[in-house]
PDB file of N, CA and C in Angstrom:
ATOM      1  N   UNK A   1     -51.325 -65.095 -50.032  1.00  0.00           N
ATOM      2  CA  UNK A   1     -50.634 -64.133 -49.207  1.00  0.00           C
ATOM      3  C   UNK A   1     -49.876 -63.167 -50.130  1.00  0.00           C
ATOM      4  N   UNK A   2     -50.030 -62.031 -49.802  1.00  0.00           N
ATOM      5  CA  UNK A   2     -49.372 -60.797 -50.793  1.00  0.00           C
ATOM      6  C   UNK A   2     -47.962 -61.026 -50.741  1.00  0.00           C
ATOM      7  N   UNK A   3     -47.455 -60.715 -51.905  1.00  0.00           N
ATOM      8  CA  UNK A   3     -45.555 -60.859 -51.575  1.00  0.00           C
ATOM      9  C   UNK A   3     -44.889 -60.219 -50.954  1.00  0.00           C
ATOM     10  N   UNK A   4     -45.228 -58.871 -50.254  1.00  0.00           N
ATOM     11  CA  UNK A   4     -44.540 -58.008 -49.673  1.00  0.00           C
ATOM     12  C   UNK A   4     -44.865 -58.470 -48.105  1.00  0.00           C
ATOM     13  N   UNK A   5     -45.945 -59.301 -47.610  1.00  0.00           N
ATOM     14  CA  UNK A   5     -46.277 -59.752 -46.436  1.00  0.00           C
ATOM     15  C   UNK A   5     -45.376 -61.292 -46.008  1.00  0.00           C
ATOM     16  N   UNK A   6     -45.116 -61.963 -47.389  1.00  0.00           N
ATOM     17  CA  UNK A   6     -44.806 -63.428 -47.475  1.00  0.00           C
ATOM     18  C   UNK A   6     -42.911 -62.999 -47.210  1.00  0.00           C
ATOM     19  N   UNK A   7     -42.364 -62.054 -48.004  1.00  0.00           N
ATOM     20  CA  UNK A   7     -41.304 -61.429 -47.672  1.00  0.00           C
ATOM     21  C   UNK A   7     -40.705 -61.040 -46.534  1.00  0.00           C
ATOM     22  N   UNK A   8     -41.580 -60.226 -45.635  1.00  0.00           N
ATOM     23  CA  UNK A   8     -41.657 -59.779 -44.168  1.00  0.00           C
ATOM     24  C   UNK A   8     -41.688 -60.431 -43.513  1.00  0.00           C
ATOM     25  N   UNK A   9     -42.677 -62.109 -43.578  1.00  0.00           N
ATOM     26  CA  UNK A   9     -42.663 -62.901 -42.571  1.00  0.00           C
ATOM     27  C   UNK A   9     -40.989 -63.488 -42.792  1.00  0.00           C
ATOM     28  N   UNK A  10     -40.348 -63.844 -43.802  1.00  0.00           N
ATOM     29  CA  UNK A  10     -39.212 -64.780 -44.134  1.00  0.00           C
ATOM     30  C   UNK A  10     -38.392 -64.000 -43.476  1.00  0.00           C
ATOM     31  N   UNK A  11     -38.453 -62.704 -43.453  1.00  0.00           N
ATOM     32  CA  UNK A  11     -37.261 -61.589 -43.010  1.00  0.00           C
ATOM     33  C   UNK A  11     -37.490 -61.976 -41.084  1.00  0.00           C
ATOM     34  N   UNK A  12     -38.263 -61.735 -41.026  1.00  0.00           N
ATOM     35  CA  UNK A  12     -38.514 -61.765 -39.447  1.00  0.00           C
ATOM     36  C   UNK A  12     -38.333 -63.017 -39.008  1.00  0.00           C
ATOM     37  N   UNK A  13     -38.760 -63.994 -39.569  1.00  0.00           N
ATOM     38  CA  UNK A  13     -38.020 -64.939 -39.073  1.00  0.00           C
ATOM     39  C   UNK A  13     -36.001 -65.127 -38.795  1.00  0.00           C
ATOM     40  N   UNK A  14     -35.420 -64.925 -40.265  1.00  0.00           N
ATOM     41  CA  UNK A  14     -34.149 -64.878 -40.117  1.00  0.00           C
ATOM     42  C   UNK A  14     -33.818 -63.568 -38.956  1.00  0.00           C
ATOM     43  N   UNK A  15     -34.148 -62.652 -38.767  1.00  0.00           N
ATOM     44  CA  UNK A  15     -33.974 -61.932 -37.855  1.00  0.00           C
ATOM     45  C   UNK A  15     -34.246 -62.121 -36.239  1.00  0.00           C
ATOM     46  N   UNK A  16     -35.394 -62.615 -36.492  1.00  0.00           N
ATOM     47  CA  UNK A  16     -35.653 -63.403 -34.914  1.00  0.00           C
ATOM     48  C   UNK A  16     -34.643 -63.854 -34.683  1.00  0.00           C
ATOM     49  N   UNK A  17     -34.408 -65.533 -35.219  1.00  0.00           N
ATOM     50  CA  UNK A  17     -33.131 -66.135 -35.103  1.00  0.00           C
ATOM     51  C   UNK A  17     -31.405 -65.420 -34.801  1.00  0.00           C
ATOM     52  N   UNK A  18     -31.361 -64.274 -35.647  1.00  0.00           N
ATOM     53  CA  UNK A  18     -30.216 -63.641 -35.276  1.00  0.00           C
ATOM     54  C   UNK A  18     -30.060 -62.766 -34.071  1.00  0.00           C
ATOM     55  N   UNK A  19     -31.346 -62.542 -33.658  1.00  0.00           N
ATOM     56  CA  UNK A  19     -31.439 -61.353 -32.567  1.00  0.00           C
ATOM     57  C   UNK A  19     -31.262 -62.452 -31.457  1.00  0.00           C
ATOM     58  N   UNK A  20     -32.417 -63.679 -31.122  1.00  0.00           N
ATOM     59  CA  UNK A  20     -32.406 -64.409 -30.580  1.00  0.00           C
ATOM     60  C   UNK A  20     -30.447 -64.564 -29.914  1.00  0.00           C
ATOM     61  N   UNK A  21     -29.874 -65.153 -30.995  1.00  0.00           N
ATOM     62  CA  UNK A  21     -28.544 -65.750 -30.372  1.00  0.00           C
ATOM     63  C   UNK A  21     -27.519 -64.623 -30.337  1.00  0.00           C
ATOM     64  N   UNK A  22     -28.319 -62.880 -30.922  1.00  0.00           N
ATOM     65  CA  UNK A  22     -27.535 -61.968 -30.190  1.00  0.00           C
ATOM     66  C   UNK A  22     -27.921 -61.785 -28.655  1.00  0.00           C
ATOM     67  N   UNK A  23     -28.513 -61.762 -28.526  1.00  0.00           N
ATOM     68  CA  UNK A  23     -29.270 -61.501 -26.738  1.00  0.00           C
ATOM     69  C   UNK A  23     -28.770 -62.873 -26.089  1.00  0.00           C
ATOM     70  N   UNK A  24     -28.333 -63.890 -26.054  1.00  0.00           N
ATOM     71  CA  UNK A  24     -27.780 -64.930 -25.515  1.00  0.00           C
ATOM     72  C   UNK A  24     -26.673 -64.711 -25.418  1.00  0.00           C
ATOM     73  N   UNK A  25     -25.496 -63.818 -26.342  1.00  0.00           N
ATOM     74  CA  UNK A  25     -24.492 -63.374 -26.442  1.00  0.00           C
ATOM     75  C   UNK A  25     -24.531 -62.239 -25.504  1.00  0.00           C
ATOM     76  N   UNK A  26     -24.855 -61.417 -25.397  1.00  0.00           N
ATOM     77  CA  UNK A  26     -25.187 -60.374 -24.373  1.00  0.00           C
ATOM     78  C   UNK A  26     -25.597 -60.409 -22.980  1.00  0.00           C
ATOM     79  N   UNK A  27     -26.778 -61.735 -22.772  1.00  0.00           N
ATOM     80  CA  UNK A  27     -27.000 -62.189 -21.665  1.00  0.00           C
ATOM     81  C   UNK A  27     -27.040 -63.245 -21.496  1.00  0.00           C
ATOM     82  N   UNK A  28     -26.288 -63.999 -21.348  1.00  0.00           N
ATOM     83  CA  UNK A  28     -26.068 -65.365 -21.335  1.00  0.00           C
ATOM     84  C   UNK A  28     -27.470 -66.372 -20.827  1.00  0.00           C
ATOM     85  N   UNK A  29     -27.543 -65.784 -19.311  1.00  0.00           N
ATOM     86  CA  UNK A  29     -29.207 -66.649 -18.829  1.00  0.00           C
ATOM     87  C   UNK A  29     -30.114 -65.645 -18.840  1.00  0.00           C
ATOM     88  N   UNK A  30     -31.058 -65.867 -19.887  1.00  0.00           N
ATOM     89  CA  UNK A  30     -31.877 -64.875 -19.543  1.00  0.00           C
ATOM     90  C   UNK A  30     -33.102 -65.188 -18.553  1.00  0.00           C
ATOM     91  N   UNK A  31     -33.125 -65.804 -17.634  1.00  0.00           N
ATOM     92  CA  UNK A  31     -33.757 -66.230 -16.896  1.00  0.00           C
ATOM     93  C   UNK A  31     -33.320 -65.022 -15.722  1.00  0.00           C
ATOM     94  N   UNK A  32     -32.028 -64.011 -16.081  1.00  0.00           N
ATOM     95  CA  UNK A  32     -31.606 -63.491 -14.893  1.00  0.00           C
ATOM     96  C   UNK A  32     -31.965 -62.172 -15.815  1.00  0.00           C
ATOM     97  N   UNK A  33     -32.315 -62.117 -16.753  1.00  0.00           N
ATOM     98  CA  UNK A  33     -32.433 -60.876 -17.650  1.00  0.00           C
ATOM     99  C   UNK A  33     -33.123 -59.631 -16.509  1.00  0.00           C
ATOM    100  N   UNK A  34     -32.984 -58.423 -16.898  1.00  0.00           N
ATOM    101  CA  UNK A  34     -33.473 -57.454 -15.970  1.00  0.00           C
ATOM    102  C   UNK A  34     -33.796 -56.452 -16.475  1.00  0.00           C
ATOM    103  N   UNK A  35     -34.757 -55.379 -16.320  1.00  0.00           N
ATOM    104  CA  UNK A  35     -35.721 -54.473 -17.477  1.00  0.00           C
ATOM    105  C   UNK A  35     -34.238 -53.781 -18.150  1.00  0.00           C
ATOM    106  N   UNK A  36     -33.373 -53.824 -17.887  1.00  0.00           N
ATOM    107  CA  UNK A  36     -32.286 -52.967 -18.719  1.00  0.00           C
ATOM    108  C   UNK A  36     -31.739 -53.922 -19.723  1.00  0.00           C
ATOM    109  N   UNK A  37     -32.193 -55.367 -19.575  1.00  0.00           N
ATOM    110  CA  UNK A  37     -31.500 -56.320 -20.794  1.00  0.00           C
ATOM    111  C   UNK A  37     -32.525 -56.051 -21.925  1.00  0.00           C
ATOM    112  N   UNK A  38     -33.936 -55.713 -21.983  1.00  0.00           N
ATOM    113  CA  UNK A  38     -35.004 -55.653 -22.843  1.00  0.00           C
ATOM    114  C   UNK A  38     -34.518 -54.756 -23.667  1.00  0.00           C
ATOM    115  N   UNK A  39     -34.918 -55.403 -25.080  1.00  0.00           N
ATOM    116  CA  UNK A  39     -34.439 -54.603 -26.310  1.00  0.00           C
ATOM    117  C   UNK A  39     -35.905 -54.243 -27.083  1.00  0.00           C
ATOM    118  N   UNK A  40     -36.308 -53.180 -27.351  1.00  0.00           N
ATOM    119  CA  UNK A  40     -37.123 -52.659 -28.638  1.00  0.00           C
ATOM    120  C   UNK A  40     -36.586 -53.207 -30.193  1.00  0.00           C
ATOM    121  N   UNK A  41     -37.890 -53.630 -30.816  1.00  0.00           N
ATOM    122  CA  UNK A  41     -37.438 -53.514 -32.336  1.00  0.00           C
ATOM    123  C   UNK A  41     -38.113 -52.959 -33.265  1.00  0.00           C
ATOM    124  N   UNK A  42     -37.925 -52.030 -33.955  1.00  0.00           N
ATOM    125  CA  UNK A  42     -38.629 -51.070 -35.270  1.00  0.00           C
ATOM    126  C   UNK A  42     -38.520 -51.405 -36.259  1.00  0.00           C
ATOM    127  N   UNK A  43     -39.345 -51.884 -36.739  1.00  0.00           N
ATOM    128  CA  UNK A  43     -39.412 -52.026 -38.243  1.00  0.00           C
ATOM    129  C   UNK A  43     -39.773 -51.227 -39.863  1.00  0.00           C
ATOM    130  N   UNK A  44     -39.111 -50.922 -40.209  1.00  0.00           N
ATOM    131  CA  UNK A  44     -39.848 -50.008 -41.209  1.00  0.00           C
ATOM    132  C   UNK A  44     -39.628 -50.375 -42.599  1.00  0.00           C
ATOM    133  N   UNK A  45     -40.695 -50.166 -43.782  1.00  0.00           N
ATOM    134  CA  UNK A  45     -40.341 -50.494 -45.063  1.00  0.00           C
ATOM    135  C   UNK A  45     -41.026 -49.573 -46.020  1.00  0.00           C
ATOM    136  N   UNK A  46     -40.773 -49.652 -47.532  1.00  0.00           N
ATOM    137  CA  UNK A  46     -41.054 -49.001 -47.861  1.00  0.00           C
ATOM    138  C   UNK A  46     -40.906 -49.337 -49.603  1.00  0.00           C
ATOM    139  N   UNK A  47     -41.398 -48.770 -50.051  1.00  0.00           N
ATOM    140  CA  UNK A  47     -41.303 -49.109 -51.508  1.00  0.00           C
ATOM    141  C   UNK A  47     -41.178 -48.092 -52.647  1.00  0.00           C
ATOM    142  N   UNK A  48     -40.436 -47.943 -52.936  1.00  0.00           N
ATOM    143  CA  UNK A  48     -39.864 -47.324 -54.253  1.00  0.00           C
ATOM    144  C   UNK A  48     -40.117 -47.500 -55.714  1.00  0.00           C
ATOM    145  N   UNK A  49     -40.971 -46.674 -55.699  1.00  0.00           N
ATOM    146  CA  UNK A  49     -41.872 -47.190 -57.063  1.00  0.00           C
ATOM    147  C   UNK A  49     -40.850 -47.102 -58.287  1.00  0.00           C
ATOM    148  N   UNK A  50     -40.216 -45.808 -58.435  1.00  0.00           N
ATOM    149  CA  UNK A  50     -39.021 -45.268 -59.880  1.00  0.00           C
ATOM    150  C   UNK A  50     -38.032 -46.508 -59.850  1.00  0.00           C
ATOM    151  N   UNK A  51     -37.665 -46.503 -58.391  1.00  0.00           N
ATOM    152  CA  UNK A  51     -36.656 -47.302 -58.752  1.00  0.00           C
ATOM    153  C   UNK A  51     -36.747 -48.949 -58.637  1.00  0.00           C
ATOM    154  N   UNK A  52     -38.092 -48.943 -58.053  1.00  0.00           N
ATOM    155  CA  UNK A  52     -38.568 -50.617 -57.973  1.00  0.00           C
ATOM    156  C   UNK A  52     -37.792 -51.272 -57.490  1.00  0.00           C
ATOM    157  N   UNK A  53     -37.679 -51.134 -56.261  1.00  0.00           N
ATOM    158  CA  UNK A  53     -37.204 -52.013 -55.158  1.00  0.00           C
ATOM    159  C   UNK A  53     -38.198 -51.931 -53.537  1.00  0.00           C
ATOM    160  N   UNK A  54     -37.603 -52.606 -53.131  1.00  0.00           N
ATOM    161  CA  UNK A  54     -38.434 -53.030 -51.753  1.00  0.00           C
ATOM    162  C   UNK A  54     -37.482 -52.885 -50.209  1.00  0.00           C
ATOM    163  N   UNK A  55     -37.403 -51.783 -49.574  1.00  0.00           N
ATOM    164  CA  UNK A  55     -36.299 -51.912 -48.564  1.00  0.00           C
ATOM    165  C   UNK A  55     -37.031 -51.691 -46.894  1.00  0.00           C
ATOM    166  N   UNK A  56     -36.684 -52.646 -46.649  1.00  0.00           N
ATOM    167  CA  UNK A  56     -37.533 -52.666 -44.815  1.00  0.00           C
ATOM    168  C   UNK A  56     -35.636 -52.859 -44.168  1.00  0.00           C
ATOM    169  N   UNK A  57     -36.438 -52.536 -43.003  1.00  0.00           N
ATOM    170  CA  UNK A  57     -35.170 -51.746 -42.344  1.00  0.00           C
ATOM    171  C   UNK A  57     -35.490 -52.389 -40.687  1.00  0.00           C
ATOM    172  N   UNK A  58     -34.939 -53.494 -39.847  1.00  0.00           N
ATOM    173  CA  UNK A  58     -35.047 -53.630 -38.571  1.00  0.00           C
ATOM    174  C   UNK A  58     -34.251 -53.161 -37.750  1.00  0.00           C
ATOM    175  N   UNK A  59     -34.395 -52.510 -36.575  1.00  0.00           N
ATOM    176  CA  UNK A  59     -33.173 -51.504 -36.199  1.00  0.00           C
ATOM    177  C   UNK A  59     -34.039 -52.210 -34.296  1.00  0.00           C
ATOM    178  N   UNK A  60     -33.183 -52.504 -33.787  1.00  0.00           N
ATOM    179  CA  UNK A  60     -32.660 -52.952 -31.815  1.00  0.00           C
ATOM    180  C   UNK A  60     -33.205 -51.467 -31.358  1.00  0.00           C
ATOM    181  N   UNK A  61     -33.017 -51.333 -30.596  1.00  0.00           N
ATOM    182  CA  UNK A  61     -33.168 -50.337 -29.386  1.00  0.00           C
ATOM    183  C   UNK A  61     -32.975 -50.392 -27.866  1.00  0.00           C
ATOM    184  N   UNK A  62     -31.982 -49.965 -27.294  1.00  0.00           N
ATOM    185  CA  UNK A  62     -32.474 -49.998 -25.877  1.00  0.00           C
ATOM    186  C   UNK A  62     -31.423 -51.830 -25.528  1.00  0.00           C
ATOM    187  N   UNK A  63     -31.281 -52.046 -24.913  1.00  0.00           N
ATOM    188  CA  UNK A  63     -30.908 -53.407 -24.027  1.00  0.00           C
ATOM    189  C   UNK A  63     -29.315 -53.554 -23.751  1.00  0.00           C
ATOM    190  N   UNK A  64     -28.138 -54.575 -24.060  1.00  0.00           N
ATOM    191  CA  UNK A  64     -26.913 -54.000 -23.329  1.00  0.00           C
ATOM    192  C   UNK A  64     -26.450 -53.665 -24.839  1.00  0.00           C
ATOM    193  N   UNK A  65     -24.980 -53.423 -24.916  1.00  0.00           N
ATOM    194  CA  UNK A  65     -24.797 -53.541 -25.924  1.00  0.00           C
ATOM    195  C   UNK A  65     -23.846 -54.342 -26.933  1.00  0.00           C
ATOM    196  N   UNK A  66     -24.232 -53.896 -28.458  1.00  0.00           N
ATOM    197  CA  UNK A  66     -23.572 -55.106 -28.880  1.00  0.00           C
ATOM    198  C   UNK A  66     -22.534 -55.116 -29.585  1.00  0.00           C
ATOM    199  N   UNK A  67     -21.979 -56.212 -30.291  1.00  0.00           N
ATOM    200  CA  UNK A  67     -20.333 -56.553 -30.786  1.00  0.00           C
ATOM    201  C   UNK A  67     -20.577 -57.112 -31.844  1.00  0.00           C
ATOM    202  N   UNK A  68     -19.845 -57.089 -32.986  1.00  0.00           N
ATOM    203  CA  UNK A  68     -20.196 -57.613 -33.803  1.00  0.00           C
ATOM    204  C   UNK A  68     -19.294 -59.157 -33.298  1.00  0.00           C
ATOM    205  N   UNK A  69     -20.066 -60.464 -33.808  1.00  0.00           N
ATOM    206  CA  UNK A  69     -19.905 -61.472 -33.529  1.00  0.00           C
ATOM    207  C   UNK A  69     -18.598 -61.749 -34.427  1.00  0.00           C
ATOM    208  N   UNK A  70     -18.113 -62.742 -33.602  1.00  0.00           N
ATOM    209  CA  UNK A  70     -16.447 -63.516 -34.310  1.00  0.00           C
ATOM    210  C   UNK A  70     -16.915 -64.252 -35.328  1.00  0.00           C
ATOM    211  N   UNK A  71     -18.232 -65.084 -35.079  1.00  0.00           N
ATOM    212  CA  UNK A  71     -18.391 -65.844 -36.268  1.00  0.00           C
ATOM    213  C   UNK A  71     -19.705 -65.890 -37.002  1.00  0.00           C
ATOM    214  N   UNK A  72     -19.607 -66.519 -37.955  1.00  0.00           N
ATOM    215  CA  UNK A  72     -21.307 -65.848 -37.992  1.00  0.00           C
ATOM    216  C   UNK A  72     -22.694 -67.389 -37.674  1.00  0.00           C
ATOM    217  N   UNK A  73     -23.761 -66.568 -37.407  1.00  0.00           N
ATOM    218  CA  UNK A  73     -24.451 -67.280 -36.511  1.00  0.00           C
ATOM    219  C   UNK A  73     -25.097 -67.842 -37.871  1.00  0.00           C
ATOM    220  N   UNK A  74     -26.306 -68.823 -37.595  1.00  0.00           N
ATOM    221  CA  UNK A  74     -27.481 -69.582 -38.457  1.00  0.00           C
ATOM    222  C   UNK A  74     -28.887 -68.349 -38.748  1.00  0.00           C
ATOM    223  N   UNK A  75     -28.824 -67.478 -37.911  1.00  0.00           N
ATOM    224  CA  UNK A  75     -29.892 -66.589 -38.705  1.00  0.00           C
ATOM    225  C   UNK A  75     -28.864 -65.360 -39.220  1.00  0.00           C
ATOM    226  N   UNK A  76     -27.923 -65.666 -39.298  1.00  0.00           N
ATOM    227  CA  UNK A  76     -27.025 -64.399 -39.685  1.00  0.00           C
ATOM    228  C   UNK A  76     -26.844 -64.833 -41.382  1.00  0.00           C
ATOM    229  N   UNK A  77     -26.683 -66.165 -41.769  1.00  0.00           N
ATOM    230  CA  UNK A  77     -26.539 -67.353 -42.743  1.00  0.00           C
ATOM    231  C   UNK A  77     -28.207 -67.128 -43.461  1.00  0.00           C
ATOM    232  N   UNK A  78     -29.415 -67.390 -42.622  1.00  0.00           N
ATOM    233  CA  UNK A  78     -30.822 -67.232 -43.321  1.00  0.00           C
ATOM    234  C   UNK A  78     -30.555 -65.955 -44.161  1.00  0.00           C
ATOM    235  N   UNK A  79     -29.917 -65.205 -43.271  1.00  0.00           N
ATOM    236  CA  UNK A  79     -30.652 -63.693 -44.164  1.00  0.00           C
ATOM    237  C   UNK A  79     -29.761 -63.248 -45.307  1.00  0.00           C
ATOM    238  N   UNK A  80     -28.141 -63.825 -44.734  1.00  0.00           N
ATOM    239  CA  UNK A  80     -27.727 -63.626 -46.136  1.00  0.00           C
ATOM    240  C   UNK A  80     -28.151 -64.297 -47.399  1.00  0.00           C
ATOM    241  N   UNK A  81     -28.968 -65.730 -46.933  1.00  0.00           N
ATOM    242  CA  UNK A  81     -29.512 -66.534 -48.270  1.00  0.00           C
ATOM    243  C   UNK A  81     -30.402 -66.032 -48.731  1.00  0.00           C
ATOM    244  N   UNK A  82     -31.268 -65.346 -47.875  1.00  0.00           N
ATOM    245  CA  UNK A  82     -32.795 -65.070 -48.598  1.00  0.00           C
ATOM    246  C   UNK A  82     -32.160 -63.667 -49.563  1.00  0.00           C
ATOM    247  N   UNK A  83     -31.120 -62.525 -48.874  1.00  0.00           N
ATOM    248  CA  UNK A  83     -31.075 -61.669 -50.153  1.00  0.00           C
ATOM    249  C   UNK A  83     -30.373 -61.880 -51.099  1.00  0.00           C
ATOM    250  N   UNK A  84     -29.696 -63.028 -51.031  1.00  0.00           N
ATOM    251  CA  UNK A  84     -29.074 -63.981 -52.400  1.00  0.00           C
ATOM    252  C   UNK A  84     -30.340 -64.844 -53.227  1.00  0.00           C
ATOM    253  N   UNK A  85     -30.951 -65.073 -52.814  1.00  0.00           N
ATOM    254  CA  UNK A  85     -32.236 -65.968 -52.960  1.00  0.00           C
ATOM    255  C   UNK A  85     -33.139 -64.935 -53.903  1.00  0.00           C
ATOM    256  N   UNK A  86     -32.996 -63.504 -53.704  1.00  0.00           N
ATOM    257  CA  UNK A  86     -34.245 -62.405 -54.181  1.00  0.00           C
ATOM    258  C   UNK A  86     -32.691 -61.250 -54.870  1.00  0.00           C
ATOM    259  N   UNK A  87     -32.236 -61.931 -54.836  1.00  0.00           N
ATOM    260  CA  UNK A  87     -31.351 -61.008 -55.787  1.00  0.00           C
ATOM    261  C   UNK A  87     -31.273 -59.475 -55.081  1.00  0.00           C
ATOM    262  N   UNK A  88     -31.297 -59.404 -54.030  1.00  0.00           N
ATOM    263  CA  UNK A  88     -31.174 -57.989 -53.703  1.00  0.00           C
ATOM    264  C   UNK A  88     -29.759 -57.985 -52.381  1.00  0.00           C
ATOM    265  N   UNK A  89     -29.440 -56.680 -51.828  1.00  0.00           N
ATOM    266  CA  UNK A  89     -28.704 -56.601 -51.056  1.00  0.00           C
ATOM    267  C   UNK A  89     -29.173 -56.592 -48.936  1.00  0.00           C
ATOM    268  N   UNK A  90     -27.981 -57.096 -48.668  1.00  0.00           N
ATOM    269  CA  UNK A  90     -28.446 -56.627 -46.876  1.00  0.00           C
ATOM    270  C   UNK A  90     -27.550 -56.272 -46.544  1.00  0.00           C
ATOM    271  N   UNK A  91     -27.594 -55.831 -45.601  1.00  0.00           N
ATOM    272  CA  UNK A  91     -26.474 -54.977 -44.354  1.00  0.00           C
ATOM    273  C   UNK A  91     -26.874 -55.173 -43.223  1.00  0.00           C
ATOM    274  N   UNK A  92     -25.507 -55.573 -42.404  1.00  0.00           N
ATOM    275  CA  UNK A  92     -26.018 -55.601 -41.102  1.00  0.00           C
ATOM    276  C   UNK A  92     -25.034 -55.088 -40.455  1.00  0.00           C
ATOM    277  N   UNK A  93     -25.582 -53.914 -39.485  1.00  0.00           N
ATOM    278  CA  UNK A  93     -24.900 -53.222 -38.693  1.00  0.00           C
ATOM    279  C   UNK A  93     -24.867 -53.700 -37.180  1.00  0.00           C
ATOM    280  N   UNK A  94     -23.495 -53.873 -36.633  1.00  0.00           N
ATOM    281  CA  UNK A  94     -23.507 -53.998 -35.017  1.00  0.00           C
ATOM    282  C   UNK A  94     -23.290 -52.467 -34.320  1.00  0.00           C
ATOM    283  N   UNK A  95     -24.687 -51.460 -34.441  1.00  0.00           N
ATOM    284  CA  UNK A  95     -24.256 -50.444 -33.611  1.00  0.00           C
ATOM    285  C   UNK A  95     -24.018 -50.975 -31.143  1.00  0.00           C
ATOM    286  N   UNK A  96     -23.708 -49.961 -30.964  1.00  0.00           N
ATOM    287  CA  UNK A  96     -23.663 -49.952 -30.009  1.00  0.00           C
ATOM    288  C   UNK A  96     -25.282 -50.229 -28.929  1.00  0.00           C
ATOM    289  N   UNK A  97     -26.211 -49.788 -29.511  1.00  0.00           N
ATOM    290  CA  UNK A  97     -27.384 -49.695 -29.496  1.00  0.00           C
ATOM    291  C   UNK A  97     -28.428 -50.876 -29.854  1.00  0.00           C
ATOM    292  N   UNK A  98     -27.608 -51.684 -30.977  1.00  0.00           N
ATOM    293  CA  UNK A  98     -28.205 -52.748 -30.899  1.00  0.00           C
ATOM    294  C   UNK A  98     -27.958 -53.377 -32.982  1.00  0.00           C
ATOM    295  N   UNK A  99     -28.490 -54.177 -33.424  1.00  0.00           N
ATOM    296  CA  UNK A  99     -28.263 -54.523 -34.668  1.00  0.00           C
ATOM    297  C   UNK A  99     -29.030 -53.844 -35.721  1.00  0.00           C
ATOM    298  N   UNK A 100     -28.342 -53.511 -36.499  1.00  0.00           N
ATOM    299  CA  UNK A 100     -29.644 -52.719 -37.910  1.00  0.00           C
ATOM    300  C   UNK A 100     -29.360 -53.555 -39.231  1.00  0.00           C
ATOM    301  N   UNK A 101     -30.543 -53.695 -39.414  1.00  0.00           N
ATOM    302  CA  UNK A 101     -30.668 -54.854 -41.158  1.00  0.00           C
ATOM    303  C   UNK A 101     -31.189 -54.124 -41.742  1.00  0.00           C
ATOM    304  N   UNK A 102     -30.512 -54.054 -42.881  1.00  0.00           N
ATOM    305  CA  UNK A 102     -30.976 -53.032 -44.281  1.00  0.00           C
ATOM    306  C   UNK A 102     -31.172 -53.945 -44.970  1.00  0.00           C
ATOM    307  N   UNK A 103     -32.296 -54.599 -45.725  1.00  0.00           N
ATOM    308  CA  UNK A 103     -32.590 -55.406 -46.778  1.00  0.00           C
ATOM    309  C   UNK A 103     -33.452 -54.597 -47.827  1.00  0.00           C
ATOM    310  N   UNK A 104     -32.751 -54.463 -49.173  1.00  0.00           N
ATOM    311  CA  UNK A 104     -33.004 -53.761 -50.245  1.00  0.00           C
ATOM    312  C   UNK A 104     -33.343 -55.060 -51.519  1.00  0.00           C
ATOM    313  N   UNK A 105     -34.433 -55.442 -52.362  1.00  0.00           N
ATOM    314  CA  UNK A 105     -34.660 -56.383 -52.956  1.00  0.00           C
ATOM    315  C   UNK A 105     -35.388 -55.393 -54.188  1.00  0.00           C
ATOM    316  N   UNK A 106     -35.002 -55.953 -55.370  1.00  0.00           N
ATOM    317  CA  UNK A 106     -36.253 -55.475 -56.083  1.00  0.00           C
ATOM    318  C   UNK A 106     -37.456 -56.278 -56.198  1.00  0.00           C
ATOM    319  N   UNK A 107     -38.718 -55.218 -56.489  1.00  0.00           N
ATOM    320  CA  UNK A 107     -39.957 -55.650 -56.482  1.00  0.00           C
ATOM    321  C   UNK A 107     -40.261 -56.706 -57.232  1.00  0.00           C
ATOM    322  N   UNK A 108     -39.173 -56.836 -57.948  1.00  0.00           N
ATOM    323  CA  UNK A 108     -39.664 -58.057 -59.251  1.00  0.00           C
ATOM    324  C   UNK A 108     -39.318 -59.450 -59.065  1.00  0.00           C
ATOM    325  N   UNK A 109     -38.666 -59.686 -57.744  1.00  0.00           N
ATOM    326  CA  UNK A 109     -38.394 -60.712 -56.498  1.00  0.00           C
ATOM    327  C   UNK A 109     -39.640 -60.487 -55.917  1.00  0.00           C
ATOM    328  N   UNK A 110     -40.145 -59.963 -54.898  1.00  0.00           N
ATOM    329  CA  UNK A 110     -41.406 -59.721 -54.745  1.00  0.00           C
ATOM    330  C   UNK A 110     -42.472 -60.693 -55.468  1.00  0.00           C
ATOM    331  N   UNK A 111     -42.415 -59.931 -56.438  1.00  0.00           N
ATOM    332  CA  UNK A 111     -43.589 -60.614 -57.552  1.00  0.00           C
ATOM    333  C   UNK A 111     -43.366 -62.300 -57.727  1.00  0.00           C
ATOM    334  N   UNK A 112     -42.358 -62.824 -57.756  1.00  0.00           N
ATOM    335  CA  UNK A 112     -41.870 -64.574 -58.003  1.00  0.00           C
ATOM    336  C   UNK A 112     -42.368 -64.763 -56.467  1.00  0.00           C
ATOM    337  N   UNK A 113     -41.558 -64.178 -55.505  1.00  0.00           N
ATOM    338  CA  UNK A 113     -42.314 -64.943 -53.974  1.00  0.00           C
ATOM    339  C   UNK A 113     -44.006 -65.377 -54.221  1.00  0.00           C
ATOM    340  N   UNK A 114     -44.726 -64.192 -54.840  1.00  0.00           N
ATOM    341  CA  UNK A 114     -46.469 -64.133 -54.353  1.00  0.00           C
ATOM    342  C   UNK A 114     -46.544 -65.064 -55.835  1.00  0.00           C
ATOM    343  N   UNK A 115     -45.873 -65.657 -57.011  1.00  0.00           N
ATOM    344  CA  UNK A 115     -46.672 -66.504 -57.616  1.00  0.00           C
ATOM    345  C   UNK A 115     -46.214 -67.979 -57.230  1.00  0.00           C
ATOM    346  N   UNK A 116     -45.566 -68.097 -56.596  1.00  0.00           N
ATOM    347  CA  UNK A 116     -45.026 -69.430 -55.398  1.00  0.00           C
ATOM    348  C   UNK A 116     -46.092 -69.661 -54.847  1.00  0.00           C
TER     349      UNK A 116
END
């Protein structure tokens, strides 16, 4: 599996998880959820050859809105490990609109994931 794919899956997972127990926070049963609780998610990445790094970007859309949490959750914990784990930085934004993750890694993390 290529490292930039093996990367993406690890990211999406910790993000699932965080989005997951943001939308439980927002809607408690979602069994009562209603087309205005549904959230969009965009993903985008990209790679920087000069400066050799790797930055994908997940950004919410659309559903109620959100707060940044009092404490921090178990996929909030994944993602800070994995960009401690790859030596690079994250950010996570609680816009009004929904959560944005900036994960910036260099490529040369990358490269150790795909010979794993």
């Amino acid at each position: 599996m290529r490292p930039a794919i093996r990367l993406l899956l690890l990211v999406l997972v910790s993000l699932a998880v965080t989005s997951r127990g943001l939308a439980q926070t927002r809607v408690p049963d979602l069994s009562t959820a209603t087309i205005e609780d549904l959230m969009r998610i965009e993903i985008t990445s990209a790679v920087d050859e000069k400066a050799q790094r790797f930055k994908l970007t997940w950004t919410e859309k659309g559903g109620p809105p959100v707060q940044e949490p009092t404490r921090r959750s178990f996929g909030t914990r994944l993602i800070d490990r994995l960009a401690d784990q790859l030596h690079g930085d994250v950010r996570l934004k609680y816009e009004p609109a929904g959560v944005v993750c900036e994960l910036d890694v260099p490529l040369a993390a990358l490269r150790t994931i795909g010979a794993n």
